[in-house]
Protein backbone atom coordinates (compact mmCIF):
# COMPACT_ATOMS: atom_id res chain seq x y z
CA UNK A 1 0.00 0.00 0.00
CA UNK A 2 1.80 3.31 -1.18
CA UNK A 3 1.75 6.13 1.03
CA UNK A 4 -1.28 8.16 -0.64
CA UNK A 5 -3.54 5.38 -0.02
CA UNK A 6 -2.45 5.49 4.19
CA UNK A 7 -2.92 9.05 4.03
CA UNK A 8 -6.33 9.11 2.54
CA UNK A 9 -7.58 6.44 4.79
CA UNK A 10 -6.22 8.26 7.93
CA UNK A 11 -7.72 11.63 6.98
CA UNK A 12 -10.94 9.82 6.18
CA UNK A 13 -11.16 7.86 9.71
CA UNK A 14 -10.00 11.28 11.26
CA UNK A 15 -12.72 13.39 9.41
CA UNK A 16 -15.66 10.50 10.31
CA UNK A 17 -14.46 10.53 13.52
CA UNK A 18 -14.89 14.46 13.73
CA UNK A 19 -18.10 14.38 12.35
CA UNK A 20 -19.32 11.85 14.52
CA UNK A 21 -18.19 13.85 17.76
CA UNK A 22 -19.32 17.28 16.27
CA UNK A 23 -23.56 17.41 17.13
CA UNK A 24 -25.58 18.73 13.67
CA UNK A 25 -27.18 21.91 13.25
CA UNK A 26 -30.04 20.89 14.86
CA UNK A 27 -28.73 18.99 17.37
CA UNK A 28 -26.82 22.26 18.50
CA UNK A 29 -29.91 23.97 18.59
CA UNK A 30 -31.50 21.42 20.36
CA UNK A 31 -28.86 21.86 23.28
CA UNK A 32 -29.05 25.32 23.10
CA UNK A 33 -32.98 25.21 23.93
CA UNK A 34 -33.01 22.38 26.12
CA UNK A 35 -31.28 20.95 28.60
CA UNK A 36 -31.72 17.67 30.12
CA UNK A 37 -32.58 16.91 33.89
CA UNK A 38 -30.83 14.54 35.53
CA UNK A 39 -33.52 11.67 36.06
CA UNK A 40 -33.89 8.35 35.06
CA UNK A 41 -35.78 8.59 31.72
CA UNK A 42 -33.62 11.08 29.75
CA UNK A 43 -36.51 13.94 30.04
CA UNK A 44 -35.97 17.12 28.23
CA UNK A 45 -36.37 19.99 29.48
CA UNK A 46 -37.05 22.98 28.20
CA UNK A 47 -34.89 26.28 29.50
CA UNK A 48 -34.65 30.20 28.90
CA UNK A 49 -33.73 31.15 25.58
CA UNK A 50 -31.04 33.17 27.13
CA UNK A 51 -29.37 34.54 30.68
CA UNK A 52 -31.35 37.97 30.05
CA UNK A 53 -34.84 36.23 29.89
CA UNK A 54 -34.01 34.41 32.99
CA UNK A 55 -33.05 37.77 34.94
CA UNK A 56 -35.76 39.63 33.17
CA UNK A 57 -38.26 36.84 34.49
CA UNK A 58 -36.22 36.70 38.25
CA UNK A 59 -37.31 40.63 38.33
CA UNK A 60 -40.45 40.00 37.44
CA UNK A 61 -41.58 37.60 39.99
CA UNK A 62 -39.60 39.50 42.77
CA UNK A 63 -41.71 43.19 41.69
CA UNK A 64 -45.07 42.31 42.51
CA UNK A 65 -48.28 44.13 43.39
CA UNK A 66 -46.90 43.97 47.38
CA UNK A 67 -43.68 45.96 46.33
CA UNK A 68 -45.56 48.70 44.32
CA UNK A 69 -48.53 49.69 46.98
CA UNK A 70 -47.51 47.34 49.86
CA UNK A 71 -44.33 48.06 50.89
CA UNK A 72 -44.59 52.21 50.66
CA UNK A 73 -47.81 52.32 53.05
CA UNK A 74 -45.74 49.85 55.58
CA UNK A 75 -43.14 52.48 55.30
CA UNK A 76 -45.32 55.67 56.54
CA UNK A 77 -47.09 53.77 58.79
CA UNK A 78 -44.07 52.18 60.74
CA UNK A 79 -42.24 55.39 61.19
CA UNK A 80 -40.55 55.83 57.65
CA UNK A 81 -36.66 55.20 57.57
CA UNK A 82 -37.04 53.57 61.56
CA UNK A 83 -38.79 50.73 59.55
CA UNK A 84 -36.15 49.98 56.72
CA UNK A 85 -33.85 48.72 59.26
CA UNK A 86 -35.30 45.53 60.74
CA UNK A 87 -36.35 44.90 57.02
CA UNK A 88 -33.06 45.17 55.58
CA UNK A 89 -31.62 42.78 58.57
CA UNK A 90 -34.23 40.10 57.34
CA UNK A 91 -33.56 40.80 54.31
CA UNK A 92 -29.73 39.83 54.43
CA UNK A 93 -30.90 37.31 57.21
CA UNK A 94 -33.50 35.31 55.50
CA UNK A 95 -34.44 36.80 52.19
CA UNK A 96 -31.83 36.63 50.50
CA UNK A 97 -30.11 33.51 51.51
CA UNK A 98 -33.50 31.92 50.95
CA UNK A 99 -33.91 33.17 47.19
CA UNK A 100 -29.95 31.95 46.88
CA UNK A 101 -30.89 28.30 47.65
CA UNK A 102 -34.09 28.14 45.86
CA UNK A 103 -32.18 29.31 43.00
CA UNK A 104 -29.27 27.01 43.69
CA UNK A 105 -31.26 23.89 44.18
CA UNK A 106 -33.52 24.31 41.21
CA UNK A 107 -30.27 24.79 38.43
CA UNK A 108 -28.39 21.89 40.30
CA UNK A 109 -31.26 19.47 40.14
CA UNK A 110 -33.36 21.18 37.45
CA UNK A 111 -36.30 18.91 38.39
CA UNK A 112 -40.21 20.18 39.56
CA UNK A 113 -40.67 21.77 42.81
CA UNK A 114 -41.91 18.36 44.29
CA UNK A 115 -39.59 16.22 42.36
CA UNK A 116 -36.88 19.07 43.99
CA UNK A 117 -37.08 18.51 47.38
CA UNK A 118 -37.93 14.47 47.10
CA UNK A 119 -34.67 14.33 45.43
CA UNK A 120 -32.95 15.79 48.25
CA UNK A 121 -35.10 13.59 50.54
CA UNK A 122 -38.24 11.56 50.15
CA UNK A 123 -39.31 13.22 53.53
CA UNK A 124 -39.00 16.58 52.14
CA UNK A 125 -41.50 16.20 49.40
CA UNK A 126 -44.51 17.89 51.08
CA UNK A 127 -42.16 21.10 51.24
CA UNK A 128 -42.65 21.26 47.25
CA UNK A 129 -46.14 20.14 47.58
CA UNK A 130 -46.52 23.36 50.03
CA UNK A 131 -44.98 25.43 47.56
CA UNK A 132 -46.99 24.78 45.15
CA UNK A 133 -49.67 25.60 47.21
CA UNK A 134 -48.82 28.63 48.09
CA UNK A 135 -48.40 29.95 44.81
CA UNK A 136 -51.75 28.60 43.60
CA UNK A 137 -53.14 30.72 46.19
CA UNK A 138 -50.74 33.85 45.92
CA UNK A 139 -51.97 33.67 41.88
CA UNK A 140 -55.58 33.67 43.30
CA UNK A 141 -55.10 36.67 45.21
CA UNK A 142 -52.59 38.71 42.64
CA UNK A 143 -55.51 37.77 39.62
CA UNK A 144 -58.07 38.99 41.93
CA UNK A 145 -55.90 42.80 41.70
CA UNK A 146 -55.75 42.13 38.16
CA UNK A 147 -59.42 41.96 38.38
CA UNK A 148 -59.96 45.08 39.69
CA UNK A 149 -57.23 46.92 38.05
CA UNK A 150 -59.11 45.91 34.69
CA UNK A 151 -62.49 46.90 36.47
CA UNK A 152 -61.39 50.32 37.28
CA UNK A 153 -59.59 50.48 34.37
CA UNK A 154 -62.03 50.54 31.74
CA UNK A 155 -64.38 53.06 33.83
CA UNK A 156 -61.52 55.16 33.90
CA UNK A 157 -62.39 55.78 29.75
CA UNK A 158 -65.76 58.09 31.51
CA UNK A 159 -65.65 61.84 31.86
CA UNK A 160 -66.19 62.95 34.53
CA UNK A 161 -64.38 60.07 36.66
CA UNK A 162 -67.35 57.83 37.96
CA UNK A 163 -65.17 57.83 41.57
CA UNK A 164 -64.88 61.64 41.38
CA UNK A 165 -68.71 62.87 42.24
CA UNK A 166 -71.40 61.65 44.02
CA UNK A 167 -74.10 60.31 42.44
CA UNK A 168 -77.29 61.89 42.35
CA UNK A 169 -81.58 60.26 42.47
CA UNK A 170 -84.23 62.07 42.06
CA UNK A 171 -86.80 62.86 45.12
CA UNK A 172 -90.60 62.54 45.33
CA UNK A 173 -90.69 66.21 44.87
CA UNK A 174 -88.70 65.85 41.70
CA UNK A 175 -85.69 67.28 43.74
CA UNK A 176 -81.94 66.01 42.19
CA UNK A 177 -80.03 65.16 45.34
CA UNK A 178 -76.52 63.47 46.07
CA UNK A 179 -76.55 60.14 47.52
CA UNK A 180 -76.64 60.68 51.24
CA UNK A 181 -74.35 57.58 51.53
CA UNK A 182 -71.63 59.17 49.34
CA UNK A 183 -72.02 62.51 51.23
CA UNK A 184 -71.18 60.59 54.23
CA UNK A 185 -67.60 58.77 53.06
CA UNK A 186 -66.27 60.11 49.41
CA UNK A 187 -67.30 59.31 46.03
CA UNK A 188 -64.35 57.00 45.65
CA UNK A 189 -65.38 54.98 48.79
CA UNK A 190 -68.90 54.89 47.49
CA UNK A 191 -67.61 53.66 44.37
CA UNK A 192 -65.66 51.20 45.61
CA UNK A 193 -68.22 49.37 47.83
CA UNK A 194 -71.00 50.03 46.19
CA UNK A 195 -70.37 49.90 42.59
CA UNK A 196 -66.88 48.05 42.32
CA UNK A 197 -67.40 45.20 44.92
CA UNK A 198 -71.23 45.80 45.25
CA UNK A 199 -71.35 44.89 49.10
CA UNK A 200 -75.06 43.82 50.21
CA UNK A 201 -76.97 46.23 53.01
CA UNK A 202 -76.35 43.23 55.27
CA UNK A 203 -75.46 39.58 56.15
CA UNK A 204 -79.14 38.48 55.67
CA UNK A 205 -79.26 39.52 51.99
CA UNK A 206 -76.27 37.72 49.57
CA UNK A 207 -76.47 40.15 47.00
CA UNK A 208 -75.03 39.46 43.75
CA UNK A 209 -72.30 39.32 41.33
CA UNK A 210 -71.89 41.89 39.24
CA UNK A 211 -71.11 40.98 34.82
CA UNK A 212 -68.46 43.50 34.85
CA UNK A 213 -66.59 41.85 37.28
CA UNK A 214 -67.14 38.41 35.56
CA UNK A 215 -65.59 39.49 32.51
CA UNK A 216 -62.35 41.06 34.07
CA UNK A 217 -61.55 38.05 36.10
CA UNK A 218 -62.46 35.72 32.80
CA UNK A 219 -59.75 38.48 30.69
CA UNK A 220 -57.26 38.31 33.76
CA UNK A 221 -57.23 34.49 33.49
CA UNK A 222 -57.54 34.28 29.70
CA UNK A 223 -54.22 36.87 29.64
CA UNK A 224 -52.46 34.55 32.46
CA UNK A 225 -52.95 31.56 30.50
CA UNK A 226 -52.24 33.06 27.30
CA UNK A 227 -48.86 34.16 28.47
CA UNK A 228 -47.78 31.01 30.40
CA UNK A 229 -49.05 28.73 27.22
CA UNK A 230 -46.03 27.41 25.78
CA UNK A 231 -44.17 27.10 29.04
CA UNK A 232 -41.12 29.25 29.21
CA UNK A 233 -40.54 30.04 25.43
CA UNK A 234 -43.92 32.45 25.58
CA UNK A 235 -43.45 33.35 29.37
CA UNK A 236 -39.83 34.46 28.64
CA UNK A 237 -40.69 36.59 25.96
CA UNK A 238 -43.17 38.09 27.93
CA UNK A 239 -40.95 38.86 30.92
CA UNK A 240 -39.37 41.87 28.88
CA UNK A 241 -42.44 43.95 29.24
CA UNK A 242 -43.04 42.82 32.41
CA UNK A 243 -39.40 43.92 33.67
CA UNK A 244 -39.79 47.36 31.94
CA UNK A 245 -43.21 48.50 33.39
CA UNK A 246 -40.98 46.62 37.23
CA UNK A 247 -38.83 49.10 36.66
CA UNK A 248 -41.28 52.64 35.64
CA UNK A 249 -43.43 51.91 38.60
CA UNK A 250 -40.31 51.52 40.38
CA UNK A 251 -39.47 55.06 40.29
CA UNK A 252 -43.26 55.48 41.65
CA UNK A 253 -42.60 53.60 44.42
CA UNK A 254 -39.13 54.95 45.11
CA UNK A 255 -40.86 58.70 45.41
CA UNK A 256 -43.67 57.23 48.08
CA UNK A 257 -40.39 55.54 49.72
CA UNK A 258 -38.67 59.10 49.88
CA UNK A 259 -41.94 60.85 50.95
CA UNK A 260 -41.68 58.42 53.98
CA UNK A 261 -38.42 59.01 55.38
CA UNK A 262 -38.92 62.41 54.98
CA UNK A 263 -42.36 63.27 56.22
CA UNK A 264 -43.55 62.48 59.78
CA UNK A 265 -46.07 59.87 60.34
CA UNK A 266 -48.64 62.03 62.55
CA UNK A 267 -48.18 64.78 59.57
CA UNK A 268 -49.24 61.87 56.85
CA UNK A 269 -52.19 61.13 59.12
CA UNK A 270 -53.95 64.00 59.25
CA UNK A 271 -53.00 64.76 55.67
């Protein structure tokens, strides 16, 4: 065998070889977009498209409704910058370290939240079932704001403001009068119970539910489930908006935060 022939058959085992250890274009891909988790039957998972979807989405869970209308009222009422200090010592106490192993656990295993914890230890699994839980009640709660928001929302398209005035009937003596009830509280109270959560005169009566608020929890749901359809490939993509109104309501909440530390609570009171 002459030396061209060794050469060729060494560059072809060496290029086979090669393309044998080299994935394909779509198996690159495929590794890109998934990544597997560790168990037993080879499942794929599927993952963030990139590191800035997975902060953008951290952000997103961590601003929530608490953080925007919450956490400014706790500061005026608990004495403004007297309160930020035993939050920031939980904070570095338990908040943090807590969202650090959460974090860690879930890239190390990359498993469920119940498959999580029973992979650490079959006793822990009811800490994941907890979990879950908890955020299937949290969701509840935060769609139930949604709810409203949408509620108050499209009322807001009226002129004047339906939370502005007082409503007016008309007497027996064909007299216009306000409500007597709103003159009482404030238009936007009376708007609020009576119109927006339509609270019964009393326990005996149950009232009813009102269409308008039927359709903005069925849109809040319908937008919930629209966005978490595809798992993280639609969720992720939403994130992005999600992070950038975070961050403009943000500045909102950072001017109640400064109005807080620098006005005194028994001034905010009586204002």
């Amino acid at each position: 065998m002459d030396n061209g022939s060794v050469t060729g058959t060494c560059t072809g085992n060496q290029s086979r070889r090669r393309q044998d250890a080299e994935p394909t274009g779509v198996e690159r891909s495929s590794e890109r977009s998934v990544l597997i988790g560790g168990d037993e039957a080879g499942k794929q998972r599927l993952t963030w498209d990139s590191k800035f979807q997975y902060i953008f989405m951290l952000i997103s869970f961590a601003v929530s409704f608490g953080t925007f209308w919450r956490f400014p009222y706790l500061t005026q009422k608990h004495g403004g910058g007297a309160f930020l200090i035993p939050y920031l010592v939980m904070m570095c106490v338990e908040g943090v370290p807590m969202l650090y192993l959460e974090l860690a656990i879930g890239q190390h295993i990359r498993k469920s939240c119940v498959e999580v914890w029973d992979e650490i230890h079959p006793m822990l699994g009811g800490l994941g079932l907890s979990a879950v839980i908890t955020s299937l009640s949290v969701g509840v709660l935060l769609n139930t704001l949604v709810m409203w928001i949408y509620f108050y929302l499209f009322h807001s398209f009226q002129s004047p403001l339906p939370w502005s005035n007082c409503p007016s009937y008309t007497t027996e003596a064909n007299v216009t009068e306000p409500e007597p009830e709103c003159e009482l509280s404030s238009p936007a109270s009376y708007f609020w119970y009576r119109k927006a959560l339509n609270i019964s005169p009393g326990v005996e009566e149950s009232g009813g539910f009102p269409l308008e608020m039927l359709g903005c929890l069925f849109l809040a749901w319908s937008l919930l489930c629209l966005c978490v359809s595809k798992g993280v490939r639609s969720s992720g993509k939403v994130s992005f908006a999600l992070s950038q109104f975070s961050a403009r309501c943000k500045r909102g909440m950072d001017a109640d935060i400064s109005i807080g530390l620098t006005t005194d609570s028994d001034t905010l009171a009586l204002t």
